[in-house]
Protein backbone atom coordinates (compact mmCIF):
# COMPACT_ATOMS: atom_id res chain seq x y z
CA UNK A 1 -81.71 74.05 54.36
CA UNK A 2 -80.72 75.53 51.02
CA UNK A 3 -77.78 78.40 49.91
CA UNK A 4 -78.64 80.72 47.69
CA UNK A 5 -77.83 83.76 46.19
CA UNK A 6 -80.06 87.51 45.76
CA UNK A 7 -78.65 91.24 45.12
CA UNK A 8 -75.27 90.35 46.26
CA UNK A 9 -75.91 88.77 49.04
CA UNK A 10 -75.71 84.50 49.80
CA UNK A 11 -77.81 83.05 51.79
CA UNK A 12 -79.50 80.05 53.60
CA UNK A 13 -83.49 79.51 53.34
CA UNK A 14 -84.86 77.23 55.98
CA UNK A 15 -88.48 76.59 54.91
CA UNK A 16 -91.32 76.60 57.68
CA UNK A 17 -93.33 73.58 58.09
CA UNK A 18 -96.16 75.12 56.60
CA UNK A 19 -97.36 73.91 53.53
CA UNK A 20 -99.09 77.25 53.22
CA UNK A 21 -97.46 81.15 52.77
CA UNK A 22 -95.01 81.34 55.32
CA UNK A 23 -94.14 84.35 57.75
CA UNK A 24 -90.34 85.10 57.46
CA UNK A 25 -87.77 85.95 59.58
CA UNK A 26 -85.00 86.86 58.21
CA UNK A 27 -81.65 86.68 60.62
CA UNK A 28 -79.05 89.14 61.08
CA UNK A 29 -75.41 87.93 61.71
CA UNK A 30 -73.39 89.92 63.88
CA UNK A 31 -69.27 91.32 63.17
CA UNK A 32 -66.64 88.22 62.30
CA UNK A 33 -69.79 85.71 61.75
CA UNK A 34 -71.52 84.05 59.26
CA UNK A 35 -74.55 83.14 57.87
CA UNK A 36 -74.53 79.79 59.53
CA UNK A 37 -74.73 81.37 63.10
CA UNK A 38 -78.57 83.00 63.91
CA UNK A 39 -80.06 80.31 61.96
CA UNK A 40 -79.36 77.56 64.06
CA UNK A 41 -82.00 79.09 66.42
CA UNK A 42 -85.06 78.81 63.91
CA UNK A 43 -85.98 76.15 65.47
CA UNK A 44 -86.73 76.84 69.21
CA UNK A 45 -88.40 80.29 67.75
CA UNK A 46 -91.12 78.79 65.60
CA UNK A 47 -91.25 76.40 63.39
CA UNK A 48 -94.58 78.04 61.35
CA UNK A 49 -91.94 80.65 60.20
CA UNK A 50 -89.46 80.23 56.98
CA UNK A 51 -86.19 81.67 58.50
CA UNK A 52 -83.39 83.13 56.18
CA UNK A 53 -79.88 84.26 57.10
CA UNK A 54 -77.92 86.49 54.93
CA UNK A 55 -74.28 86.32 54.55
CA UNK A 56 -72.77 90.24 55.71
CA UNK A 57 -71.33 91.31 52.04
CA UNK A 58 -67.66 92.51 53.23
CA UNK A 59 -65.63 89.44 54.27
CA UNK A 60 -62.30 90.07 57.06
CA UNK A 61 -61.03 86.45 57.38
CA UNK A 62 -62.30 82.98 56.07
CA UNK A 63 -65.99 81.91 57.42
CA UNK A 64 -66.33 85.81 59.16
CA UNK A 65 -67.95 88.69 57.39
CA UNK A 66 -68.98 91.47 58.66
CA UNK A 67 -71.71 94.36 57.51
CA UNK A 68 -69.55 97.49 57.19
CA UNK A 69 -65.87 98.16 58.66
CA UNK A 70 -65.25 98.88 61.98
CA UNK A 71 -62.51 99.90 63.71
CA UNK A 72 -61.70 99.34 67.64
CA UNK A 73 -59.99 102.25 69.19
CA UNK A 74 -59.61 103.45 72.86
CA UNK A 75 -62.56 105.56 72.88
CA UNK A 76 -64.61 102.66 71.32
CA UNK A 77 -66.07 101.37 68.26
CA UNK A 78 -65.38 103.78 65.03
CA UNK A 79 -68.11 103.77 62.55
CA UNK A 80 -67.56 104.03 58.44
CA UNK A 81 -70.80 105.79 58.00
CA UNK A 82 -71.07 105.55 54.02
CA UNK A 83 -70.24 102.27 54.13
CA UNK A 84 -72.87 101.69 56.21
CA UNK A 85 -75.33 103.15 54.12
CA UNK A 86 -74.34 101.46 51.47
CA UNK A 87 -74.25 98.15 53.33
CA UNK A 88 -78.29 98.89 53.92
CA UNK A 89 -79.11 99.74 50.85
CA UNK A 90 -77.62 96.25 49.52
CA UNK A 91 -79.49 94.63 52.69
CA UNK A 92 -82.96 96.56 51.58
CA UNK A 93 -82.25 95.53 47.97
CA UNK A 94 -82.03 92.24 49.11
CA UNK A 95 -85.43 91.99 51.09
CA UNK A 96 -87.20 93.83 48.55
CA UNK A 97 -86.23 90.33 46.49
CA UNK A 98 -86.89 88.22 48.96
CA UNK A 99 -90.59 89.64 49.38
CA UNK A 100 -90.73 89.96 45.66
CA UNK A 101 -89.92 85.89 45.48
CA UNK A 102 -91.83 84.26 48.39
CA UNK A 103 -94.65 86.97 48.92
CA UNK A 104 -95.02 86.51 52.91
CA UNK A 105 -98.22 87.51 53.97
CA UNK A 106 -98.98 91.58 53.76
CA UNK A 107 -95.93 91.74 51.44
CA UNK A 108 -94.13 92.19 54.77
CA UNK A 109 -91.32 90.34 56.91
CA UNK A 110 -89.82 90.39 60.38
CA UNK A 111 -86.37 91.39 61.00
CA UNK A 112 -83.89 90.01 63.76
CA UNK A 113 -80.22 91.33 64.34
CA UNK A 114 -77.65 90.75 66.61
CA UNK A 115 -74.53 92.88 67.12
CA UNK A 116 -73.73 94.96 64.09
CA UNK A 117 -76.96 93.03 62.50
CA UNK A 118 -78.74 94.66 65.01
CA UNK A 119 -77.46 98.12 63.71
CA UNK A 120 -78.56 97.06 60.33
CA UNK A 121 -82.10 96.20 61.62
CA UNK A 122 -82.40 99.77 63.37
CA UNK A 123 -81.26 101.24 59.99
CA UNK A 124 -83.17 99.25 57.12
CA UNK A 125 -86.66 99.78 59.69
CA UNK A 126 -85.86 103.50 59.60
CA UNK A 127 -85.65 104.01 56.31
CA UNK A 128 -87.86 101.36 55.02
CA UNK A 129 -90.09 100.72 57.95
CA UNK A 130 -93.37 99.92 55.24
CA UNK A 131 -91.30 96.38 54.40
CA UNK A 132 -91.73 94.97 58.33
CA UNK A 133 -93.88 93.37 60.66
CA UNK A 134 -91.28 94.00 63.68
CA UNK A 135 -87.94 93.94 64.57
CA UNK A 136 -85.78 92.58 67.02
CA UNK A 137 -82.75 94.03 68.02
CA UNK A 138 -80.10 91.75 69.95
CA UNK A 139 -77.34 93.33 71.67
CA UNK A 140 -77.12 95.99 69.36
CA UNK A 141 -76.29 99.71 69.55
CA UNK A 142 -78.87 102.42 68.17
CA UNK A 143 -77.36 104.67 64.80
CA UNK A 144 -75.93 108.15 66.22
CA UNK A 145 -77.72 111.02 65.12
CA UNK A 146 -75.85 111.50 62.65
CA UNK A 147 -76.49 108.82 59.94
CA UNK A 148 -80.26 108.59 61.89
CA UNK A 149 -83.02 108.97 58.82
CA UNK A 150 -86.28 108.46 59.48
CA UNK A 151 -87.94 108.60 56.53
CA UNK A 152 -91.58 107.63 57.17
CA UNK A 153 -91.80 108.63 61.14
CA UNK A 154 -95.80 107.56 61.14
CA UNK A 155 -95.40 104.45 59.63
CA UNK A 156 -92.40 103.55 61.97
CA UNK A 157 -94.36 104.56 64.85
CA UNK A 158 -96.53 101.22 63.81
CA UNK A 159 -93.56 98.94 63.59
CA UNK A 160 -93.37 96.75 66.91
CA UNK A 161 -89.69 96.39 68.67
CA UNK A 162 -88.17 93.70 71.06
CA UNK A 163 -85.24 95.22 72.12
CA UNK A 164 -82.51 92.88 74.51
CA UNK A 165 -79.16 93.26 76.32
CA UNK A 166 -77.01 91.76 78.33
CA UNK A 167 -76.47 93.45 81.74
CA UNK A 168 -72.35 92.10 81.16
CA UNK A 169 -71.82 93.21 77.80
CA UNK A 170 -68.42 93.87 77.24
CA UNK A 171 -68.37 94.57 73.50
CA UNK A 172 -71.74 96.63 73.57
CA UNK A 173 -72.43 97.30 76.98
CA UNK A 174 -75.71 98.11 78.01
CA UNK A 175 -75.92 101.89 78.01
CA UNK A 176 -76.16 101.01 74.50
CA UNK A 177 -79.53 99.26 75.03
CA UNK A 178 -80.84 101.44 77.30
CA UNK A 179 -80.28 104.19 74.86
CA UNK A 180 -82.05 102.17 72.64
CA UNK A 181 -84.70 102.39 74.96
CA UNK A 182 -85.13 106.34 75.32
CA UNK A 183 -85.40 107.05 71.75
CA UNK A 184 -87.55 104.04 70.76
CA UNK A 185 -89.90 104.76 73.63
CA UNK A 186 -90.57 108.41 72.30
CA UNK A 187 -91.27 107.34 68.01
CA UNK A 188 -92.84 103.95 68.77
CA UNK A 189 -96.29 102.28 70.17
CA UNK A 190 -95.15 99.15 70.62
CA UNK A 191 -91.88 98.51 72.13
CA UNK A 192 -90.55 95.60 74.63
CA UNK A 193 -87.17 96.19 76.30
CA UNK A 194 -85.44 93.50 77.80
CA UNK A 195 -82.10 92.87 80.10
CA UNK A 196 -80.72 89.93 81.40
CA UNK A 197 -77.98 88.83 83.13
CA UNK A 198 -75.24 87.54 80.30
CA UNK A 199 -72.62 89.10 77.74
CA UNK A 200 -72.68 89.71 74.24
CA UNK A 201 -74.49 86.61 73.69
CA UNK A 202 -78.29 84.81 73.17
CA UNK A 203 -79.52 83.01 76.03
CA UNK A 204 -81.82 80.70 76.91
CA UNK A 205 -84.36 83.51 78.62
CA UNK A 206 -83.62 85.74 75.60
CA UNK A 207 -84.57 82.91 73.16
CA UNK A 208 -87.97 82.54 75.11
CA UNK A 209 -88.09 86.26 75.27
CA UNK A 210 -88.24 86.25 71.39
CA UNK A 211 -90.38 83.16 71.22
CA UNK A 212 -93.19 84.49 73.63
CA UNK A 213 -93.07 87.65 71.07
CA UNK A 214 -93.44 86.43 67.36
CA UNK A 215 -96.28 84.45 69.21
CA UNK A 216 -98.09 87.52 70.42
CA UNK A 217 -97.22 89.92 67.73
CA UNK A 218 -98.12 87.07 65.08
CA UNK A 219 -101.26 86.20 66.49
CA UNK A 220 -102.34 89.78 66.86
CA UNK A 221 -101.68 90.44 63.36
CA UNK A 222 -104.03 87.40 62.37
CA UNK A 223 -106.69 89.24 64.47
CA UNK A 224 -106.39 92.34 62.88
């Protein structure tokens, strides 16, 4: 597993087995974690794939970064919107470069995020949706409609979604998935929603969840 560094952002490559082009999935940390976290999964997902995990660009204590401010309140989770557009434009910058260097097949790339990563997913597929094969969205919550910009709604139609939540979320609870769920059902073809019974967290069924679906979505892309 190597470090290294594009637009910004540090990150760590772990190579498929492959000899040959690679898929890639690159791995979306969530608030307060690091790039060291998702990655540690590449393995029980598939091993055919090249897996990178970027390191969130705004850093809040040592070893925990996060993609864009927050701020806790009462009534919830407050949002910095402009800092979270500029936080995707620095991730889209980033997997523009990472196409541009290891040219997965189709010029393309699957996306996974978890928490606020999973925001960032929902964002960079909206407004970029022509640089994915899919995205998965862990535990995440969907942009309000304010900062929502879809700029190619035909070609994100195309994109397909695994979206999963915990049932006992207490940082994002599940409302948040389920309204996930009603507006992704209504722009998309292809989308599989999934809740189980844990927190904010990856489990077991969710890793298998995710497994099962790179292996269908990959293998009907090879068909097409």
């Amino acid at each position: 597993m190597l470090q290294r560094k594009h637009s910004e952002l540090t990150y760590l490559d772990s190579p498929s087995l492959s000899e040959e082009k690679s898929d890639i999935l690159v791995m979306l940390h969530g608030y307060g974690s690091n790039e060291k976290d998702l990655i540690q999964l590449a393995s029980l997902l598939d091993n055919d794939l090249r897996s990178i995990s970027p390191r969130a660009p705004l850093q809040l204590a040592p070893e925990m970064y996060g993609w864009f401010p927050l701020e806790f309140t009462s009534e919830g989770i407050s949002v910095d919107r402009e800092k979270a557009r500029s936080a995707k434009e620095t991730l889209l910058a980033f997997l523009r470069r990472i196409i541009e260097e290891y040219k997965p097949p189709e010029g393309k790339i699957w996306l996974m995020g978890f928490s606020q990563g999973s925001v960032m997913a929902y964002l960079s597929a909206l407004a970029e949706p022509s640089l994915f094969h899919g995205i998965i969205a862990l535990s995440g919550q969907f942009p309000d409609r304010s900062s929502l910009f879809n700029r190619d709604p035909e070609r994100f139609r195309t994109l397909p979604f695994l979206v999963v939540h915990g049932l006992y979320d207490d940082v994002l609870p599940v409302s948040n998935g389920r309204i996930s769920e009603a507006w992704l059902k209504d722009h998309l073809d292809s989308l599989t929603y999934r809740e189980y019974a844990m927190g904010h967290e990856i489990n077991a069924e969710t890793l298998e969840t995710i497994r099962q679906w790179l292996s269908r979505m990959r293998s009907g892309a090879a068909g097409r």
